[in-house]
Protein backbone atom coordinates (compact mmCIF):
# COMPACT_ATOMS: atom_id res chain seq x y z
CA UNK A 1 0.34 38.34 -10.84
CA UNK A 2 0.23 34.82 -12.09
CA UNK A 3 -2.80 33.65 -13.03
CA UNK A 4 -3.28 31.13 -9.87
CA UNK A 5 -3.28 34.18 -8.05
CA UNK A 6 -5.80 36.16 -9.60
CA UNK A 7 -8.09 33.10 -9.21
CA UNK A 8 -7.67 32.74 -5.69
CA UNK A 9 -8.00 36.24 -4.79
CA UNK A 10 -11.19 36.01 -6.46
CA UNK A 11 -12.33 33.17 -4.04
CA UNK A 12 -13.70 33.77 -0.54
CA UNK A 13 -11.78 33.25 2.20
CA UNK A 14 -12.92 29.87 3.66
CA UNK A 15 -12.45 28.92 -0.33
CA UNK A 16 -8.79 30.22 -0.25
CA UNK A 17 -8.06 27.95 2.69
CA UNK A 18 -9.31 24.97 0.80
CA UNK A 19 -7.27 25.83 -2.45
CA UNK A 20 -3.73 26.36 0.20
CA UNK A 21 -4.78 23.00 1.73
CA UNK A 22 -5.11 21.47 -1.67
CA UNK A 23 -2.05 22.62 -3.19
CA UNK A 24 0.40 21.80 -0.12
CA UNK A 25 -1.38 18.36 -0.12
CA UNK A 26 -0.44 18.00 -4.25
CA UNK A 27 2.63 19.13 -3.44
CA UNK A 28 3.66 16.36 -0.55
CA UNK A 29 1.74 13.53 -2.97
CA UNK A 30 4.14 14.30 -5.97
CA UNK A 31 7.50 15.93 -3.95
CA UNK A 32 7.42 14.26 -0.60
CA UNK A 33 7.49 10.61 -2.10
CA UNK A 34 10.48 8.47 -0.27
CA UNK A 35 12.53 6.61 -2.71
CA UNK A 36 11.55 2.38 -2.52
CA UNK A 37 14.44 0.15 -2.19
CA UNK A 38 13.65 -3.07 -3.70
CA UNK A 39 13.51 -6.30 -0.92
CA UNK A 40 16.65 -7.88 -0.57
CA UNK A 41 17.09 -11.57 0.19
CA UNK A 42 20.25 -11.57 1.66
CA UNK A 43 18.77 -13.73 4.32
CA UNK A 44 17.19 -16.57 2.74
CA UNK A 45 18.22 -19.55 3.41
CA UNK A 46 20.25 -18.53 6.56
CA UNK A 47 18.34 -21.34 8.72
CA UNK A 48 18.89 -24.08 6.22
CA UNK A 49 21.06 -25.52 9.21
CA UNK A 50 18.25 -26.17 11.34
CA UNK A 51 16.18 -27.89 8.79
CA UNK A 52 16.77 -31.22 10.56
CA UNK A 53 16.80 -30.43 13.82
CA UNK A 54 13.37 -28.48 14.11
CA UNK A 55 10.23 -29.09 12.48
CA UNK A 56 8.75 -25.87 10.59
CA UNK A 57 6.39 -24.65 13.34
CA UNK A 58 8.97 -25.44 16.16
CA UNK A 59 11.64 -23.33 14.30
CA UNK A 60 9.19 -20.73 14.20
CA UNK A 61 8.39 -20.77 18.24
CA UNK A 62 12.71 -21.30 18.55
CA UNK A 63 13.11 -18.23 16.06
CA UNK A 64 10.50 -16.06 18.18
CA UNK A 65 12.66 -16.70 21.54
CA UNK A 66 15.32 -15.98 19.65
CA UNK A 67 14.06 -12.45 19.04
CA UNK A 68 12.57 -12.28 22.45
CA UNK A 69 8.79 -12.47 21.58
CA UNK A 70 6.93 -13.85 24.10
CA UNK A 71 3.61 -14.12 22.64
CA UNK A 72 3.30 -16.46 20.29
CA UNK A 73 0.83 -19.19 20.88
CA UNK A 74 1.97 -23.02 21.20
């Protein structure tokens, strides 16, 4: 028996629930963790066409209908 489990054992019931709990939530802070993909900015600039045609808040309302939102304020 490892030494964890003599421990636990030793606990009350109610106590050994808390240590599982602990242990599987350790386990999905330090194992679980998704690898970050740093931001790309592929996309800047791509409206530098517009830049004379729109002002900055009317290419904003243009690029919302362009994605189809409907609720931004004017």
């Amino acid at each position: 028996m490892t030494y964890l489990t003599i421990l636990m054992k030793a606990l009350p019931y109610k106590a050994q629930k808390e240590l599982i709990d602990f242990a599987e939530f350790l386990k999905a802070r330090y194992y679980n963790k998704k690898k970050t993909q740093k931001l790309k900015f592929d996309w800047a600039g791509g409206l530098e066409k517009y830049k004379d045609k729109f002002e900055p808040v009317e290419l904003q309302h243009k690029i919302s209908e362009w994605w189809g939102i409907n609720n931004v304020s004017r």
